[in-house]
Protein backbone atom coordinates (compact mmCIF):
# COMPACT_ATOMS: atom_id res chain seq x y z
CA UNK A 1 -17.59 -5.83 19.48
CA UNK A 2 -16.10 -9.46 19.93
CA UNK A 3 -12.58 -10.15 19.71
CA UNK A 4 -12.54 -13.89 18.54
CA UNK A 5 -8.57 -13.44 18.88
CA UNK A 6 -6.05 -11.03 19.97
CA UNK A 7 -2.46 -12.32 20.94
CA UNK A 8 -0.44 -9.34 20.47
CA UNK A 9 3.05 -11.17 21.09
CA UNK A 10 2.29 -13.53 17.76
CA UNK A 11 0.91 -10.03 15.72
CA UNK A 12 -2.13 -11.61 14.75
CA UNK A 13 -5.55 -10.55 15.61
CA UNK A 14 -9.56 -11.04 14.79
CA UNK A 15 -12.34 -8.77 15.61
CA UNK A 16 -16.44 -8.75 14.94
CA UNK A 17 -17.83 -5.85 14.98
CA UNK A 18 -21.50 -4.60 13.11
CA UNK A 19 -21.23 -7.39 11.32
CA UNK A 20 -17.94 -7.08 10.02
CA UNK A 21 -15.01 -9.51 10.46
CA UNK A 22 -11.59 -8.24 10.79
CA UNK A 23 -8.54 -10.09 10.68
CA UNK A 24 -5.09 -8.80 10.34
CA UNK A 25 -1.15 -10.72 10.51
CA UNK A 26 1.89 -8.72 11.17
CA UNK A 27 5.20 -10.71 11.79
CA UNK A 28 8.10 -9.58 10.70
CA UNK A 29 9.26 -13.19 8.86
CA UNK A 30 9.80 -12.24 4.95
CA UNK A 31 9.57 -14.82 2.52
CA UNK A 32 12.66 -17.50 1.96
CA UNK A 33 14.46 -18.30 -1.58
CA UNK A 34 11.55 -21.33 -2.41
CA UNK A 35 8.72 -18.51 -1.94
CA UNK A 36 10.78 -15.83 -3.61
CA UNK A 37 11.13 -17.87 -6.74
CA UNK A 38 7.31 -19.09 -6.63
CA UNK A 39 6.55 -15.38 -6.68
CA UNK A 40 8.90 -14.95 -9.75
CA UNK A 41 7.67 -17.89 -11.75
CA UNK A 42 3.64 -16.63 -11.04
CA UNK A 43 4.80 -13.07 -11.45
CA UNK A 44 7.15 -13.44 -14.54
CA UNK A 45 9.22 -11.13 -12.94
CA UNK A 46 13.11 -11.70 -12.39
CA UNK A 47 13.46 -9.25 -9.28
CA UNK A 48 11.19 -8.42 -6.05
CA UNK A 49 11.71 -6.16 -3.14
CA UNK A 50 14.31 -7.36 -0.88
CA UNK A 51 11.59 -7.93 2.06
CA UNK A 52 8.63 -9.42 1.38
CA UNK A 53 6.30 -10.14 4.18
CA UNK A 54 3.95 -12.59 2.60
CA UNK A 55 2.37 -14.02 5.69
CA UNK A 56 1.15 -10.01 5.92
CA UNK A 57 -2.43 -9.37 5.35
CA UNK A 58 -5.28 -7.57 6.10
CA UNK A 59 -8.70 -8.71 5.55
CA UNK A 60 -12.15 -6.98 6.13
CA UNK A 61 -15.11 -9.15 5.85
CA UNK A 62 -18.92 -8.16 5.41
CA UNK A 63 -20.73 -11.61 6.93
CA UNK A 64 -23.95 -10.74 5.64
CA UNK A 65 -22.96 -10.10 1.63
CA UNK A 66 -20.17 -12.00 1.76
CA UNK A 67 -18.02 -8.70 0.38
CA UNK A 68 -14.12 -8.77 1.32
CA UNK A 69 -11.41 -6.46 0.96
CA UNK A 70 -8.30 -7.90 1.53
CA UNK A 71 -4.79 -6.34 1.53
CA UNK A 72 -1.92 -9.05 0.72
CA UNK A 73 1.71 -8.84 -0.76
CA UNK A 74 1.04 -11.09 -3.70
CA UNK A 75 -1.22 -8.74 -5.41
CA UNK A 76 0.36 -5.25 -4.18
CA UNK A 77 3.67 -6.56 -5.88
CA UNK A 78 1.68 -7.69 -9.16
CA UNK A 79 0.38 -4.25 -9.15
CA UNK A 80 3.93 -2.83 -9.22
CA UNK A 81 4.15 -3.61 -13.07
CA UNK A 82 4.09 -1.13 -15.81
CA UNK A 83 1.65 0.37 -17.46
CA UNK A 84 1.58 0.56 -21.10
CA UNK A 85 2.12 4.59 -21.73
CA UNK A 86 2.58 5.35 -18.64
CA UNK A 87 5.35 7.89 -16.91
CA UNK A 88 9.22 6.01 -16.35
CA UNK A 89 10.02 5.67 -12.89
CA UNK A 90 12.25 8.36 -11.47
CA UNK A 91 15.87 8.13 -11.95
CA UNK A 92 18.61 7.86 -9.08
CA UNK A 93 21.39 11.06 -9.41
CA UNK A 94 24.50 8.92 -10.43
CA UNK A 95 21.73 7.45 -13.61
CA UNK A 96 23.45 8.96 -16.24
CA UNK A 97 27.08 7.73 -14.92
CA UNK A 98 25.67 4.13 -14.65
CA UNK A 99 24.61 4.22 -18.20
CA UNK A 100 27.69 4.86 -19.63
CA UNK A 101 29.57 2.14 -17.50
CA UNK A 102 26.42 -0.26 -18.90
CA UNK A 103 27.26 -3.67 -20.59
CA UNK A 104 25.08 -6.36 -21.92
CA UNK A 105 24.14 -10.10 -19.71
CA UNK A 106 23.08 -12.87 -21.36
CA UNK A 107 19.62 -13.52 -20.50
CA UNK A 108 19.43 -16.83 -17.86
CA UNK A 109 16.43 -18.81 -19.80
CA UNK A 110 15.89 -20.56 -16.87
CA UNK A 111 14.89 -17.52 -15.14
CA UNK A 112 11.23 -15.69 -15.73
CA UNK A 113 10.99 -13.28 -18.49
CA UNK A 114 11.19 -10.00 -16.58
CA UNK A 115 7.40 -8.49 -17.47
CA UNK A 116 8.55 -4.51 -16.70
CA UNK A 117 8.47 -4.14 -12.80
CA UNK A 118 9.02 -0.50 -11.81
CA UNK A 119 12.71 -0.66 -9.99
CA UNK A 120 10.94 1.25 -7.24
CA UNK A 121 8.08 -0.92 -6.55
CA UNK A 122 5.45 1.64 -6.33
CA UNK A 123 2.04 -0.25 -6.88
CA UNK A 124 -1.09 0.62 -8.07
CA UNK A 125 -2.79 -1.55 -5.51
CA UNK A 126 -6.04 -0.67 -3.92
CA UNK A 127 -6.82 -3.63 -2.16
CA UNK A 128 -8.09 -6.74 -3.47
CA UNK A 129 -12.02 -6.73 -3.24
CA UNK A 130 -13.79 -10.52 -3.82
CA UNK A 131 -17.20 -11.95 -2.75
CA UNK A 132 -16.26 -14.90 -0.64
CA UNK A 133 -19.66 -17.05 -2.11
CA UNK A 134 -19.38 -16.24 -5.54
CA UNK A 135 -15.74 -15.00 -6.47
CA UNK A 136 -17.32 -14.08 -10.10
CA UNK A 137 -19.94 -11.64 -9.07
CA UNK A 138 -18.96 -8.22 -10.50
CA UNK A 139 -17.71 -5.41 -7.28
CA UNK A 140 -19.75 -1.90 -8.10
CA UNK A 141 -17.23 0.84 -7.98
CA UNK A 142 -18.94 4.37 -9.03
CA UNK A 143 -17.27 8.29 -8.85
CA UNK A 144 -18.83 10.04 -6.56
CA UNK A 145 -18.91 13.91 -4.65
CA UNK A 146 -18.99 11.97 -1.12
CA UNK A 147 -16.15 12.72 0.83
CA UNK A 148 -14.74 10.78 3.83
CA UNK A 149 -16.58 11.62 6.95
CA UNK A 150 -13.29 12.98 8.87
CA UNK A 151 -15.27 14.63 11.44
CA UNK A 152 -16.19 11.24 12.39
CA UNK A 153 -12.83 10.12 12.43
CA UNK A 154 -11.69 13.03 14.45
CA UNK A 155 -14.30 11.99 17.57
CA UNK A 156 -12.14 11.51 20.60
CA UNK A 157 -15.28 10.01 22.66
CA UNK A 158 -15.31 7.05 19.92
CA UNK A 159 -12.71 4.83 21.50
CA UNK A 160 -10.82 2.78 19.13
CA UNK A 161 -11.74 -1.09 19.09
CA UNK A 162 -8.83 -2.70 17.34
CA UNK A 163 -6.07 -1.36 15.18
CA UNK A 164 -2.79 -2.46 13.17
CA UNK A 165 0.36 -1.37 11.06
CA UNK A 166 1.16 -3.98 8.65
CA UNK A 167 3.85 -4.07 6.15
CA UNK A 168 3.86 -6.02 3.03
CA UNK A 169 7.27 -5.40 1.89
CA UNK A 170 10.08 -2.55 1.63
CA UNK A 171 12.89 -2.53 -0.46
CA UNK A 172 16.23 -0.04 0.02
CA UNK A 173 16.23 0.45 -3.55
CA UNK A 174 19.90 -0.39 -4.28
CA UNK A 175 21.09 1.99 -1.25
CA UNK A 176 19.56 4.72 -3.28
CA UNK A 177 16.32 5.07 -1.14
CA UNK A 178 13.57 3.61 -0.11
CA UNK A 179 10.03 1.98 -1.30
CA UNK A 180 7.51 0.61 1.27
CA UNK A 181 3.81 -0.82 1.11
CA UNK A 182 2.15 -0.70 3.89
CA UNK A 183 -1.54 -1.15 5.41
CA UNK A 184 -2.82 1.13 9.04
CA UNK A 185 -6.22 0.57 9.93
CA UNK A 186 -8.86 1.12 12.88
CA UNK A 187 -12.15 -0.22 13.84
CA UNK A 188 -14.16 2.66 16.05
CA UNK A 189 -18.07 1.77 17.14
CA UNK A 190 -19.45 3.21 14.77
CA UNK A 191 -17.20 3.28 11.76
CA UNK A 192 -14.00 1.98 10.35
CA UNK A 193 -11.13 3.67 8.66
CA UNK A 194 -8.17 1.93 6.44
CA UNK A 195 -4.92 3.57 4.85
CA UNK A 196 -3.11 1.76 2.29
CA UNK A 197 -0.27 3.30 1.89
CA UNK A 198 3.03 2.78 -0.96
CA UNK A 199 5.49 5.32 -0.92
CA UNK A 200 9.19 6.12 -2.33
CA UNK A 201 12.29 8.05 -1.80
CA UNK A 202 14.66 8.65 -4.32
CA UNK A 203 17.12 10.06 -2.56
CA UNK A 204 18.09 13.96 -4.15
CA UNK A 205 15.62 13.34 -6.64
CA UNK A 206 11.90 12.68 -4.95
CA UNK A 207 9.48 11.46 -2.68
CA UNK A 208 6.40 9.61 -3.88
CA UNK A 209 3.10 8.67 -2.15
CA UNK A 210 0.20 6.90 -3.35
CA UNK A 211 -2.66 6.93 -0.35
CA UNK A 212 -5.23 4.98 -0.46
CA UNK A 213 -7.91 6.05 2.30
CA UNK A 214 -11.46 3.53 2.58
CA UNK A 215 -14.02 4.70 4.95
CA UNK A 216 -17.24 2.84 6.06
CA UNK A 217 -19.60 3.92 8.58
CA UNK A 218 -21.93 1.51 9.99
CA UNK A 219 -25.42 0.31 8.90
CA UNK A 220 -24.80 1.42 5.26
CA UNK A 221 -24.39 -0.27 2.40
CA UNK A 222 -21.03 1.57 0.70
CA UNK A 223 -17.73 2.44 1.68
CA UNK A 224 -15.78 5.91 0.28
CA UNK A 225 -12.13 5.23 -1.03
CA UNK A 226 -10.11 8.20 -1.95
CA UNK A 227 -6.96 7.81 -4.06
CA UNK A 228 -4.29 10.37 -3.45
CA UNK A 229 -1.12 11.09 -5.10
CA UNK A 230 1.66 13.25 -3.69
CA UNK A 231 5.05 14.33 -4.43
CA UNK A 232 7.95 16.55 -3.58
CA UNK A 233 11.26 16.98 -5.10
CA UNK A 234 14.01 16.57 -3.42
CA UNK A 235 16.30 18.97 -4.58
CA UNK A 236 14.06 21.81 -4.34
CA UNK A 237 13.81 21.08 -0.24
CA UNK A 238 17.12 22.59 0.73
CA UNK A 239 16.13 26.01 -0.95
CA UNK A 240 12.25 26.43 0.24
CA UNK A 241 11.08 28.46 3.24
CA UNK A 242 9.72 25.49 5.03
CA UNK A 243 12.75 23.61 5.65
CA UNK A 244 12.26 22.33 9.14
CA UNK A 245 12.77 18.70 8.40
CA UNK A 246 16.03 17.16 8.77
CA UNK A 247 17.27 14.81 5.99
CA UNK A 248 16.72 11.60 8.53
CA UNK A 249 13.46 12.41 8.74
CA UNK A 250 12.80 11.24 4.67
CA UNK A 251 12.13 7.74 6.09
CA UNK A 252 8.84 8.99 7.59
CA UNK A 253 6.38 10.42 5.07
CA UNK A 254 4.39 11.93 7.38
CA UNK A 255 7.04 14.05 8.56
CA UNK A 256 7.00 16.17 5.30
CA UNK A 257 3.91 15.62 4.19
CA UNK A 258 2.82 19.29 4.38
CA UNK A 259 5.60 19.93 2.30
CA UNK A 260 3.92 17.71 -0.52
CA UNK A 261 2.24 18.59 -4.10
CA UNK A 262 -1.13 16.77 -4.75
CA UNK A 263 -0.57 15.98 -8.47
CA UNK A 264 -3.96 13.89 -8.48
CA UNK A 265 -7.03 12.73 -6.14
CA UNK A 266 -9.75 10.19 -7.23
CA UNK A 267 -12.94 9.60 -4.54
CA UNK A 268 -15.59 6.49 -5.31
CA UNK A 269 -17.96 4.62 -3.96
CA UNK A 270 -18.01 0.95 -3.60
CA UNK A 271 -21.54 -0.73 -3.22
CA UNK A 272 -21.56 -4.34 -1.37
């Protein structure tokens, strides 16, 4: 392994390893008003999370195909839009109050027409996946049986190379919760492991995560990415037999992530 760069007080950091390049920036600088309303105008969107980190990213690069999977707030936040027939967002408590206190605003038409945002932010975002000498060659994404290789994960004698915790943006959701996007990864000897990871709290109503785990073990040509989605309902916590998680604690999914339903999981393989 070759770190090219690693100065830990500016959060930025580059590291070869098998033939892989990985870069990753983490400063905590979110984008001013001239950014914010670039992002609206590409976005045609009228509102964005209240920190956006858009210097944040997290790049993986494969010198000899010239694959890249990148993670960057542009996309994860263009990713946040609505599908067509797909489930509302969850509602705060006090919903049905606000409604009936509602009153109509005159659109600004200088502003963006708002394209259907989810108010929590929750993307679909899986990383963006490009090849760096010929942006239109097509990425081959099958379903597959393979799982992660966790075992491998799990091997203390591997030491860990490089890692970071990046976050794209977060959002307090009006002071009714919370919605964050966020990127962990780790380079090992012999493998590498990534965790995108979007997540929000409702609060009294529910906690959402969306997981996005990519594996790659060296000297093959594929890396696994498992999908997973999770939730738990907030109201239901207060009455079950596992309550051993204060209500503080909601800012850290992995605190009651036990306590979580799998409502869906997705593996595939993605050949570079």
């Amino acid at each position: 392994g070759q770190p090219l760069f690693d100065k830990r007080s500016g959060m930025s950091q580059t590291w070869i390893e098998n033939g892989w390049k990985v870069e990753s920036n983490s400063v905590s600088r979110i984008l001013d008003s001239n950014r914010m309303e670039e992002y609206e105008r590409e976005l045609c969107i009228c509102t964005l999370p209240e920190m956006i980190f858009g210097d944040n990213k997290v790049s993986f690069h494969h010198e000899a195909s010239s694959f890249t999977l990148e993670f960057n707030c542009f996309d994860a936040i263009k990713d946040a839009k609505h599908k067509e027939g797909e489930e509302s967002d969850p509602l705060v408590k006090y919903a049905g109050e606000w409604k009936n206190k509602e009153h109509k605003v005159v659109a600004d038409p200088s502003k963006p027409t708002d394209q259907g945002i989810r108010w929590t932010y929750q993307t679909d975002y899986m990383g963006s996946m490009f090849y760096t000498n010929d942006a239109s060659k097509p990425i081959q994404v099958e379903a597959t049986t393979q799982e992660i290789d966790y075992e491998l994960l799990k091997d203390t004698s591997q030491p860990i190379l490089c890692s970071d915790y990046v976050v794209l943006y977060e959002d307090e959701l009006h002071d009714c919760g919370e919605s964050k996007c966020l990127v962990r990864y780790r380079v090992m000897p012999n493998c590498f492991f990534i965790l995108h990871r979007s997540w929000v709290r409702v609060d009294e109503v529910v906690l959402k995560l969306k997981d996005t785990r990519i594996f790659h073990k060296f000297g093959t040509d594929c890396m696994i990415r498992e999908v997973c989605h999770k939730e738990l309902p907030l109201k239901k916590v207060p009455s079950c037999d596992q309550v051993d998680i204060p209500f503080q604690k909601y800012d850290n999914p992995d605190a009651h992530y036990h306590l979580m339903t799998t409502t869906s999981t997705t593996l595939e393989r993605i050949i570079f």
